[in-house]
Structure formats: C-alpha cells, structure tokens
PDB file of N, CA and C in Angstrom:
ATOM      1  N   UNK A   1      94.105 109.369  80.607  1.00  0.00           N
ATOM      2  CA  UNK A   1      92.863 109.798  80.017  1.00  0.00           C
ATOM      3  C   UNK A   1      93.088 110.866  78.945  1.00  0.00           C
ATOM      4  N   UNK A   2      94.012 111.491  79.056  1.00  0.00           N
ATOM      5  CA  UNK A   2      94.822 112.502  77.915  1.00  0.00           C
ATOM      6  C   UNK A   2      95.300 112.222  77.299  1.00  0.00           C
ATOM      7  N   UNK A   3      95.731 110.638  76.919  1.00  0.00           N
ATOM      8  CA  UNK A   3      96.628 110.123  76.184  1.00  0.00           C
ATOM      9  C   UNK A   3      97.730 110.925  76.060  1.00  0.00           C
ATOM     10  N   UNK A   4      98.740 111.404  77.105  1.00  0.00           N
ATOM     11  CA  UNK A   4      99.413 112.106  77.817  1.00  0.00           C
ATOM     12  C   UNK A   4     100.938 110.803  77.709  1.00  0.00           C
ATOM     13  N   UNK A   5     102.123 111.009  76.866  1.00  0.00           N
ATOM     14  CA  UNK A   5     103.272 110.549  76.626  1.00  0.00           C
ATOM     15  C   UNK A   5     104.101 110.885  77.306  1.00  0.00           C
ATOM     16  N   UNK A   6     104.991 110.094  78.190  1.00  0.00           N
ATOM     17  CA  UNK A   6     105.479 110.339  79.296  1.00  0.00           C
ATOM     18  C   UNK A   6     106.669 109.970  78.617  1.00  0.00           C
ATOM     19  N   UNK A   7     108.373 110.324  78.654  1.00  0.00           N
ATOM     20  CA  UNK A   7     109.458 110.148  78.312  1.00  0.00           C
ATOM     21  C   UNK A   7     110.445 109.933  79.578  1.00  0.00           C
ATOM     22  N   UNK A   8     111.176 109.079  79.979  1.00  0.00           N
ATOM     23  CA  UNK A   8     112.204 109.152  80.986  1.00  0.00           C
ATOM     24  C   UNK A   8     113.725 109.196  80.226  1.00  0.00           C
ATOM     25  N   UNK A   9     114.682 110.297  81.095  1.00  0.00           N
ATOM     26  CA  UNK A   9     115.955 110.303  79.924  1.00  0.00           C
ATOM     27  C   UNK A   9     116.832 110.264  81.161  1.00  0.00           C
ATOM     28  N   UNK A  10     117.527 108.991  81.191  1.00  0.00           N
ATOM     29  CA  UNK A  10     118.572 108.687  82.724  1.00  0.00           C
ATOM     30  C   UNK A  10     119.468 109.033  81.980  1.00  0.00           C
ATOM     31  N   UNK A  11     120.477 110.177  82.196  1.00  0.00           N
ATOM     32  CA  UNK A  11     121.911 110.247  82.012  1.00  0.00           C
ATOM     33  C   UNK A  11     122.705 109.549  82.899  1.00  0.00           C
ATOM     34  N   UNK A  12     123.859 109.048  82.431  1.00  0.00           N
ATOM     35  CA  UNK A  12     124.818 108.269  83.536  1.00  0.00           C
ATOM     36  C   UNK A  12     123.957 106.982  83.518  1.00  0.00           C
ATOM     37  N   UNK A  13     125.175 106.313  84.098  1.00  0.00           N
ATOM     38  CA  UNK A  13     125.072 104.673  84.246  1.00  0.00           C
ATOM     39  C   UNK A  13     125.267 104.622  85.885  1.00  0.00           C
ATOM     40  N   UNK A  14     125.503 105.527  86.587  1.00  0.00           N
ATOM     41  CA  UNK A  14     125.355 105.596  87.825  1.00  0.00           C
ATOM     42  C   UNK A  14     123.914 105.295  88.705  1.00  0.00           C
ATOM     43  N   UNK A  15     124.053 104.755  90.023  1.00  0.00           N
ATOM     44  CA  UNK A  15     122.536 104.680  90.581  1.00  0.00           C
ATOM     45  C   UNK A  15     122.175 105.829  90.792  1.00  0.00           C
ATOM     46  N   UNK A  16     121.089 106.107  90.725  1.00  0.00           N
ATOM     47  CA  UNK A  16     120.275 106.894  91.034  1.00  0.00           C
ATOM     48  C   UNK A  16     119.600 106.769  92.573  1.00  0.00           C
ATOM     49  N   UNK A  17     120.051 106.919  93.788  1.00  0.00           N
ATOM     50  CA  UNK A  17     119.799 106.940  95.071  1.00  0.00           C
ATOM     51  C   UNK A  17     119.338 108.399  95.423  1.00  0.00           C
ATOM     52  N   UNK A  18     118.072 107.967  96.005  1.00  0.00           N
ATOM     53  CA  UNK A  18     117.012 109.264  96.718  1.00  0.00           C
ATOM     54  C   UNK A  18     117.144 108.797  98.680  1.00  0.00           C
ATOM     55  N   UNK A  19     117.690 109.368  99.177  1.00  0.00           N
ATOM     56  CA  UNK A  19     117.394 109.203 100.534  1.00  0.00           C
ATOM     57  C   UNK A  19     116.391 109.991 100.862  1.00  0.00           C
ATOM     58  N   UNK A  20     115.562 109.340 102.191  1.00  0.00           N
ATOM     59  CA  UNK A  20     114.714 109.778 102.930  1.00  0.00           C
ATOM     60  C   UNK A  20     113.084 108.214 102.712  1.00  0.00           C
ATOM     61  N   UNK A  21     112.284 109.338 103.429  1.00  0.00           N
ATOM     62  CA  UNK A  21     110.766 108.779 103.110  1.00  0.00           C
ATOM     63  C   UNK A  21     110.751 108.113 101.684  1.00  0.00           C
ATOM     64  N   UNK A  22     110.333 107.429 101.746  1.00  0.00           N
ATOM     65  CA  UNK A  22     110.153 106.701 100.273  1.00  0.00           C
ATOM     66  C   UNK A  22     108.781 106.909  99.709  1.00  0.00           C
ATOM     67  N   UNK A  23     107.851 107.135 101.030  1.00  0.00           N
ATOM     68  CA  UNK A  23     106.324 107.552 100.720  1.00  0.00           C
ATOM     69  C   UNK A  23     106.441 108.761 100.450  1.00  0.00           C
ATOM     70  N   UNK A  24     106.696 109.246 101.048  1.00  0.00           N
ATOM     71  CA  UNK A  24     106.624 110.616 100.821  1.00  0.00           C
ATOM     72  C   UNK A  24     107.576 111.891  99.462  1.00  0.00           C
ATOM     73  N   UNK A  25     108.508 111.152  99.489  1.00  0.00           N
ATOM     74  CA  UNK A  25     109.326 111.361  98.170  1.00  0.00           C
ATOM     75  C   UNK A  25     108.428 110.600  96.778  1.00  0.00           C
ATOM     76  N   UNK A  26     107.613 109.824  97.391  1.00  0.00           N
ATOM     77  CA  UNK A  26     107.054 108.576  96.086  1.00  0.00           C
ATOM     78  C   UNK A  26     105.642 109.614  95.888  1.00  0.00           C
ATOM     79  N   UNK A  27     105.136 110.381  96.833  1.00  0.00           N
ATOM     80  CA  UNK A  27     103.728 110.868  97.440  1.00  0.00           C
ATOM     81  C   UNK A  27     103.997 112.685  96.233  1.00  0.00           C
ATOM     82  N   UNK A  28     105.256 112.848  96.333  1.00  0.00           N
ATOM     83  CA  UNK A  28     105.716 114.357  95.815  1.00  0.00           C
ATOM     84  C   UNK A  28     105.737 114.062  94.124  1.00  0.00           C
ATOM     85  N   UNK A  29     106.286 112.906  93.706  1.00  0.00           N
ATOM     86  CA  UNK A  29     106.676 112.709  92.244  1.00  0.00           C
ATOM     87  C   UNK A  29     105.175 112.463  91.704  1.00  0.00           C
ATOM     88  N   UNK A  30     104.361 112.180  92.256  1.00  0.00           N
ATOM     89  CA  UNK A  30     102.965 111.669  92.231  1.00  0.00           C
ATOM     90  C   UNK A  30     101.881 112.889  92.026  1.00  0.00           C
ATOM     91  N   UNK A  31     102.754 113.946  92.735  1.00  0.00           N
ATOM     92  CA  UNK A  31     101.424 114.949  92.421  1.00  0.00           C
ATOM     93  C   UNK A  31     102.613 115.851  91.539  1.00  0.00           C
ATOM     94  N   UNK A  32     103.461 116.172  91.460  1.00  0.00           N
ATOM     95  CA  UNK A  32     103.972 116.783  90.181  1.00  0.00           C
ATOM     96  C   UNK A  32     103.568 116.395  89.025  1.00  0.00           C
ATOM     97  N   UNK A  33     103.607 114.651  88.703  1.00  0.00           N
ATOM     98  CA  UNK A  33     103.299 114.195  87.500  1.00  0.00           C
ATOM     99  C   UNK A  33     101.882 114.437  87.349  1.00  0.00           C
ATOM    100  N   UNK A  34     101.161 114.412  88.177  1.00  0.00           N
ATOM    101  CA  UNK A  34      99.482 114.351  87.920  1.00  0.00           C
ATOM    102  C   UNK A  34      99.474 115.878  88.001  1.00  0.00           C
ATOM    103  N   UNK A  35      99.800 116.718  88.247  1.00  0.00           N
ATOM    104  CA  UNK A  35      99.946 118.482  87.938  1.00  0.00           C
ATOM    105  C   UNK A  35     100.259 118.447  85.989  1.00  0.00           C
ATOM    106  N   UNK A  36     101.377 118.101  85.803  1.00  0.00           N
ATOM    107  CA  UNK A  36     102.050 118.089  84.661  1.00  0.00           C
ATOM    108  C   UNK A  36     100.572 117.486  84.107  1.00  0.00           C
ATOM    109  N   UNK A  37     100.213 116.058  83.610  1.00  0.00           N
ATOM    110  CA  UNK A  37      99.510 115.336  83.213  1.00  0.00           C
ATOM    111  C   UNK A  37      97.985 116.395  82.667  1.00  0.00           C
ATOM    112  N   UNK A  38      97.840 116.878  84.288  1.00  0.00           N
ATOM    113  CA  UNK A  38      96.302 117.911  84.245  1.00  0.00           C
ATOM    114  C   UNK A  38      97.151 119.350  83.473  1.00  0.00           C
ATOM    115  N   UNK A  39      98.155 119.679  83.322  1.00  0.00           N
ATOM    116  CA  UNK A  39      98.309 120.926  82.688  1.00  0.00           C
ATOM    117  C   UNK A  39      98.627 120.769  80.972  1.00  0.00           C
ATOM    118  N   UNK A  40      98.529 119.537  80.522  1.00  0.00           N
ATOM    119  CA  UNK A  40      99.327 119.230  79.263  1.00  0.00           C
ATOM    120  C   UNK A  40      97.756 118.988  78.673  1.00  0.00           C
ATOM    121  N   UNK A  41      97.844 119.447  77.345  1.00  0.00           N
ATOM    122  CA  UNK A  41      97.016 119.369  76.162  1.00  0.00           C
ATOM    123  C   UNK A  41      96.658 117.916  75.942  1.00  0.00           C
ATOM    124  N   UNK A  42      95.903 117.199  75.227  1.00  0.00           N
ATOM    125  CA  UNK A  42      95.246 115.765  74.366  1.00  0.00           C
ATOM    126  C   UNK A  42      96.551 116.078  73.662  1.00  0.00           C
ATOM    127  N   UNK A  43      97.128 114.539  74.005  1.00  0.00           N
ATOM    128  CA  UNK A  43      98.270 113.933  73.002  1.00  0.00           C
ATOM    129  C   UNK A  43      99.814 114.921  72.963  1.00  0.00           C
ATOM    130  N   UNK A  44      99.744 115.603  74.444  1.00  0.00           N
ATOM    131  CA  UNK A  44     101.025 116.681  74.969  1.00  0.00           C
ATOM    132  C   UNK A  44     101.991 115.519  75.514  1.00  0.00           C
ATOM    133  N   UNK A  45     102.901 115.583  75.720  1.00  0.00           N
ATOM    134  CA  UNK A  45     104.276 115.146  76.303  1.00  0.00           C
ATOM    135  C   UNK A  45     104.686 115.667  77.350  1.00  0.00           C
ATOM    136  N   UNK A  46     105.260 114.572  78.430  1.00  0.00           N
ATOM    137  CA  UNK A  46     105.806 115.004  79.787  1.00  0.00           C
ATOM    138  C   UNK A  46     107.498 114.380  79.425  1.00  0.00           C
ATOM    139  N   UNK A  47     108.118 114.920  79.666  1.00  0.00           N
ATOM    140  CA  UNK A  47     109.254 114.995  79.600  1.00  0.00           C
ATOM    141  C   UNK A  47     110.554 114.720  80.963  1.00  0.00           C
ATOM    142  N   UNK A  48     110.574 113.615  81.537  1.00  0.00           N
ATOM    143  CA  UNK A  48     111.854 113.717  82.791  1.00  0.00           C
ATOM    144  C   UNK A  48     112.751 113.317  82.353  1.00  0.00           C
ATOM    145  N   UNK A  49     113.891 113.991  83.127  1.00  0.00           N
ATOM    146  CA  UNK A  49     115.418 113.543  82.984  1.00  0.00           C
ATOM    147  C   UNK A  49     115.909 113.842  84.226  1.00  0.00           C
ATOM    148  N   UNK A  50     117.099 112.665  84.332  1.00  0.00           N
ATOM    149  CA  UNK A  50     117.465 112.610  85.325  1.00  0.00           C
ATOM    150  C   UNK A  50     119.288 112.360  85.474  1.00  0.00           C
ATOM    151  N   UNK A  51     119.659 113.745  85.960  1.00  0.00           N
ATOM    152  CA  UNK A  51     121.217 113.829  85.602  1.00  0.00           C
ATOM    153  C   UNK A  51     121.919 113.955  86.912  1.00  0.00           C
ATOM    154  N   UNK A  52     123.293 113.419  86.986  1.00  0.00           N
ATOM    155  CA  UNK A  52     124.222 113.760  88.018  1.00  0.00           C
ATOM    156  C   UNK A  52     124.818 114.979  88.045  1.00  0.00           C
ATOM    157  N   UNK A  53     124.804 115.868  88.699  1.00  0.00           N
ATOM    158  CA  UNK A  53     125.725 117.258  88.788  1.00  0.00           C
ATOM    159  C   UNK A  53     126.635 116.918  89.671  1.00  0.00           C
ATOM    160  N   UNK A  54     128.142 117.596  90.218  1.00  0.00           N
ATOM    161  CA  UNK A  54     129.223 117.156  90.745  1.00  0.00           C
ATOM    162  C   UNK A  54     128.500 116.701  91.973  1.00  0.00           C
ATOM    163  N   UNK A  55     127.859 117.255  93.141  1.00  0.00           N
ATOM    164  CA  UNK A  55     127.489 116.753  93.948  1.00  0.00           C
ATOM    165  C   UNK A  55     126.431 116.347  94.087  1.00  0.00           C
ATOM    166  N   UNK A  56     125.574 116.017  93.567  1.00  0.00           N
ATOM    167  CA  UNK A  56     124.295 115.879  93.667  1.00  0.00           C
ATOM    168  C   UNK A  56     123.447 115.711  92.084  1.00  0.00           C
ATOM    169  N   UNK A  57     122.242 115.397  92.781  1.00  0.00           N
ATOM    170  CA  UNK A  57     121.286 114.569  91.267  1.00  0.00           C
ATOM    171  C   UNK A  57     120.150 115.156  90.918  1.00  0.00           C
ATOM    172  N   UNK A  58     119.864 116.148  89.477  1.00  0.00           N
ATOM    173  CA  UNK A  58     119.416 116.550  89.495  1.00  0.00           C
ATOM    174  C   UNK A  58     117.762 115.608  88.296  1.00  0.00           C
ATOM    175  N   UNK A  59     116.662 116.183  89.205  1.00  0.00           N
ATOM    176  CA  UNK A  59     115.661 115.767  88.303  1.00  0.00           C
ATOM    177  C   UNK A  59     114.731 116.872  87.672  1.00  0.00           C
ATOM    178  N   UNK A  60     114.266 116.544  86.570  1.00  0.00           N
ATOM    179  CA  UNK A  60     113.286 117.939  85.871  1.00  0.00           C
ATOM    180  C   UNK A  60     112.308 116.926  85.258  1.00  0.00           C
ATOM    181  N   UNK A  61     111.163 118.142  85.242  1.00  0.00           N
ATOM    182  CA  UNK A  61     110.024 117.687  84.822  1.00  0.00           C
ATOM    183  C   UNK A  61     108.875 118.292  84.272  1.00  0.00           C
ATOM    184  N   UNK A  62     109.045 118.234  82.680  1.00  0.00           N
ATOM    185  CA  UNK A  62     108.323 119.255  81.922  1.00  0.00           C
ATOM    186  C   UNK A  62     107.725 119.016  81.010  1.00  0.00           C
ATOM    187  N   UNK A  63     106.478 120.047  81.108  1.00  0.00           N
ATOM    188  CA  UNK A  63     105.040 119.411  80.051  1.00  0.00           C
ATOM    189  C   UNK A  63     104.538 120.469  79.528  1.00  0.00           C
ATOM    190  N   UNK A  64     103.593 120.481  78.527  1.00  0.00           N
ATOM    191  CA  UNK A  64     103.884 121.162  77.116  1.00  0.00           C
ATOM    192  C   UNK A  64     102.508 122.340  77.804  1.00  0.00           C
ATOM    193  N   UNK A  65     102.036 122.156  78.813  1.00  0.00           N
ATOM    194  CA  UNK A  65     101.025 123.454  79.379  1.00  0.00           C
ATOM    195  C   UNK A  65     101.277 124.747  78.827  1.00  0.00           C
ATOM    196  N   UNK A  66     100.612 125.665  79.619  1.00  0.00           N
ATOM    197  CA  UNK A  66     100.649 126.978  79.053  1.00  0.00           C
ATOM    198  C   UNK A  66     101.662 127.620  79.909  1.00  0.00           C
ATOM    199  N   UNK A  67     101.799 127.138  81.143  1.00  0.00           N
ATOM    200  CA  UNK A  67     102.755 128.056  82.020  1.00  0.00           C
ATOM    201  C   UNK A  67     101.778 128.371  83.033  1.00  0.00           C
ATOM    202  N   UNK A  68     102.463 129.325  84.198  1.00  0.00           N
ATOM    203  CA  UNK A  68     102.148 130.401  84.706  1.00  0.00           C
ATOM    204  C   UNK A  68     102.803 131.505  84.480  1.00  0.00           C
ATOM    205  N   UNK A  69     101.924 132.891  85.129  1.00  0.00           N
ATOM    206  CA  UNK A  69     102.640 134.163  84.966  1.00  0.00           C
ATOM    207  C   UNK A  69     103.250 134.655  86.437  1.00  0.00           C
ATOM    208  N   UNK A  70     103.958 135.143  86.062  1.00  0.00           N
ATOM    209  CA  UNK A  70     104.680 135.433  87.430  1.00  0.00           C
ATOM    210  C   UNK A  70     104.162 136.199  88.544  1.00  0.00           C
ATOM    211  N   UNK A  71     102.901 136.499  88.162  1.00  0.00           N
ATOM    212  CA  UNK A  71     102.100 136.669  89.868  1.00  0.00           C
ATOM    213  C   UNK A  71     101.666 135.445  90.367  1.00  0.00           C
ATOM    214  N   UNK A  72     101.691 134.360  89.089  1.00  0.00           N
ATOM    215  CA  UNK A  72     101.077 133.254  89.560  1.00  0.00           C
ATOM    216  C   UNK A  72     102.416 132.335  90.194  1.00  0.00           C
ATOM    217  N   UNK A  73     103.347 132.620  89.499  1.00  0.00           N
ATOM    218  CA  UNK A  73     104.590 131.936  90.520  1.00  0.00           C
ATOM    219  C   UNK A  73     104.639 132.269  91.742  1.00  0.00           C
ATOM    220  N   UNK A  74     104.675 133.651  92.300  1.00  0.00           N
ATOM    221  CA  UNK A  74     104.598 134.433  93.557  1.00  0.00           C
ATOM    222  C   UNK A  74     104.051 133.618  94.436  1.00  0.00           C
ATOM    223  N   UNK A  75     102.581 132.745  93.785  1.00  0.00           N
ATOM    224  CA  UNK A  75     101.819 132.835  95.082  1.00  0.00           C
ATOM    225  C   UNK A  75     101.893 131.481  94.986  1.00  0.00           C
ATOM    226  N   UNK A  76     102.774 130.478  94.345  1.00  0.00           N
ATOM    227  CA  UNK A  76     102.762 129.014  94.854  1.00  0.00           C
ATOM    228  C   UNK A  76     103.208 128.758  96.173  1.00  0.00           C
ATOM    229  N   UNK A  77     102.048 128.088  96.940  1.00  0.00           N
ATOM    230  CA  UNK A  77     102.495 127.554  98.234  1.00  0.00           C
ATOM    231  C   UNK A  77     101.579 128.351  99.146  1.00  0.00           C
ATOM    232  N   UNK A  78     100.813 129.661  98.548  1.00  0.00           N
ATOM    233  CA  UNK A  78      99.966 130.074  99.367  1.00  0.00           C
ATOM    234  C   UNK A  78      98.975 129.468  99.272  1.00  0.00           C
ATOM    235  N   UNK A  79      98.254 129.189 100.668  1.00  0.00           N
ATOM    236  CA  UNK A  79      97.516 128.583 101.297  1.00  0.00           C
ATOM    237  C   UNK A  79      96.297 129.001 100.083  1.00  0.00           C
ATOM    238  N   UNK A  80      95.215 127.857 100.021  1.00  0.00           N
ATOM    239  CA  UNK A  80      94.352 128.069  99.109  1.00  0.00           C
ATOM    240  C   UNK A  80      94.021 128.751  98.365  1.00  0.00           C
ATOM    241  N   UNK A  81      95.418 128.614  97.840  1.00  0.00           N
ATOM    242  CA  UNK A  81      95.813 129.468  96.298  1.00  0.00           C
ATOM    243  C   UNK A  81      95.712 128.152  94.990  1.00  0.00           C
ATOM    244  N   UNK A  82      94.931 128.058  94.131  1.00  0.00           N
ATOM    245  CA  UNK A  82      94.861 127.539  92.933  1.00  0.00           C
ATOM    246  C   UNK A  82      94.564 127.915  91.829  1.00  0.00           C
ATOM    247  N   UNK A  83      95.152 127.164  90.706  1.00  0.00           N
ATOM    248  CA  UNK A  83      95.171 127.813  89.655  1.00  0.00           C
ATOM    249  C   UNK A  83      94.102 126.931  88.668  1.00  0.00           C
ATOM    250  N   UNK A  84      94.138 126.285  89.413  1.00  0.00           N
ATOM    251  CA  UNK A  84      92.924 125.025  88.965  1.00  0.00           C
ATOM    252  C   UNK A  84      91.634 125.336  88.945  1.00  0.00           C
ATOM    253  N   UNK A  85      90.352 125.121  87.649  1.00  0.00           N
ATOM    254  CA  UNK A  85      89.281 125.656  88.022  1.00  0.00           C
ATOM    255  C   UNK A  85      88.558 125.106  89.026  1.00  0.00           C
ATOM    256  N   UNK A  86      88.503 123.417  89.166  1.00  0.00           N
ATOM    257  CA  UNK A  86      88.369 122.744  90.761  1.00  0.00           C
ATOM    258  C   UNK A  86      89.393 122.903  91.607  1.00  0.00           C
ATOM    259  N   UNK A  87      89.198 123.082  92.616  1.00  0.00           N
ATOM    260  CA  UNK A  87      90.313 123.068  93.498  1.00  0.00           C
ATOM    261  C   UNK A  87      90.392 123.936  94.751  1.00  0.00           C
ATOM    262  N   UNK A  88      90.825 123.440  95.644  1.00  0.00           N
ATOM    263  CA  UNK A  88      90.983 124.080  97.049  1.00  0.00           C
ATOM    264  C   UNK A  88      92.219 125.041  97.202  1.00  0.00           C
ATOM    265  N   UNK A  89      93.068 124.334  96.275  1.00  0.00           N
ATOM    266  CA  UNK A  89      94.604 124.938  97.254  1.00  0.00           C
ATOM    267  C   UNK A  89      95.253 124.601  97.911  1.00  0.00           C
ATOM    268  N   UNK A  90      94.874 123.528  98.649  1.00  0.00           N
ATOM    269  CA  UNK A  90      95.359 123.066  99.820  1.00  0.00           C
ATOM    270  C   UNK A  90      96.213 121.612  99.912  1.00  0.00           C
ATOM    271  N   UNK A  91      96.083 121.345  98.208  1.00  0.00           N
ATOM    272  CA  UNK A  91      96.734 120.083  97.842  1.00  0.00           C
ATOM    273  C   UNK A  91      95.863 118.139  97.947  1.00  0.00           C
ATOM    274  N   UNK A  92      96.887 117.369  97.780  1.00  0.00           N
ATOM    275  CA  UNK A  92      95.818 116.513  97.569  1.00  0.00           C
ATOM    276  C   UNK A  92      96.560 115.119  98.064  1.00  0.00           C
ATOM    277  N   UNK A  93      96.264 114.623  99.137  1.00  0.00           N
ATOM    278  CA  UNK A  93      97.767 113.506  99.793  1.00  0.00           C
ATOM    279  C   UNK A  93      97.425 111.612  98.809  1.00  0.00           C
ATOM    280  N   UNK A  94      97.828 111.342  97.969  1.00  0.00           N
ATOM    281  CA  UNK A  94      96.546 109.886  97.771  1.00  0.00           C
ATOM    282  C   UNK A  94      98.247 109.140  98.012  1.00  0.00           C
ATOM    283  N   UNK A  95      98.256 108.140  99.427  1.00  0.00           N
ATOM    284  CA  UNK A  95      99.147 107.294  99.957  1.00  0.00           C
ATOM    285  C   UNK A  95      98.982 106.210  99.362  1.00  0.00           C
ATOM    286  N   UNK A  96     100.013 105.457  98.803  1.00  0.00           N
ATOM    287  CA  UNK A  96     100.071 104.486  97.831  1.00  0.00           C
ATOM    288  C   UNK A  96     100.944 103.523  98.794  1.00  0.00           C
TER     289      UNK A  96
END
C-alpha cells in the first residue's frame, strides 16, 4: 500500500538453512517486514541481505524510517510499550 520496494541480496551460493519452527521463524520475518514496511516513507526501500559468517548466517533488515532514540531502544520488549500511534504493545501473531 506504500508502494514500499523490497530488495533481497543472497551472498554465497551456499544453502541458506534456518533450523527450528518454520511457523514461527516464518511468523518473526513477517512482523519485522511489516514493522520495516509501516516505518518506511511512500516509495522508501527495504533492504535484506543474507550472508554466511564463519559459523553461522547472518540476516539484516533495513528501511529508510526515521529510527528510534535510544530511550526508545531501552524499552523494546517492554510490555505495552509502542511506538506506534495505534497500538497495544503487546505485538501481533497473524499464523499463515
């Protein structure tokens, strides 16, 4: 609805294997991107890449928002804490 440009950048020719829940790992990438999506400007860019480090695989995921400030980092994860002008805090589960 933002006309919101999404980029994927796979480094390596290696698989890319996620163990665990598949819902629930699928349930986490789902509300990051729709965080990113709701924090990015009309016609902003989301940006993932996805790289191997010696042991392990790293993913990032970044969109052209304003940020937070670092009282507002502090309090991610506190309980009906949002930064959202709708919003509870308390998160949002939609099982696919």
């Amino acid at each position: 609805m933002k006309c919101v440009k999404i980029t994927i950048d796979k480094r390596g020719n290696e698989p890319f294997l996620v163990f665990g829940n598949k819902e629930k790992i699928q349930q986490v990438f789902v509300n990051i991107i729709k965080n990113a999506i709701e924090a990015s400007c009309e016609s902003g860019e989301i940006q993932i890449t996805l790289f191997q480090e010696i042991d392990y695989h790293v993913i990032t995921i970044c969109d052209q928002g304003k940020g937070l400030t670092e009282t507002e980092i502090e309090r991610l994860g506190t309980p009906f804490y949002s930064t959202k002008e709708i919003g509870t805090g308390v998160g949002s589960f939609n099982y696919i």
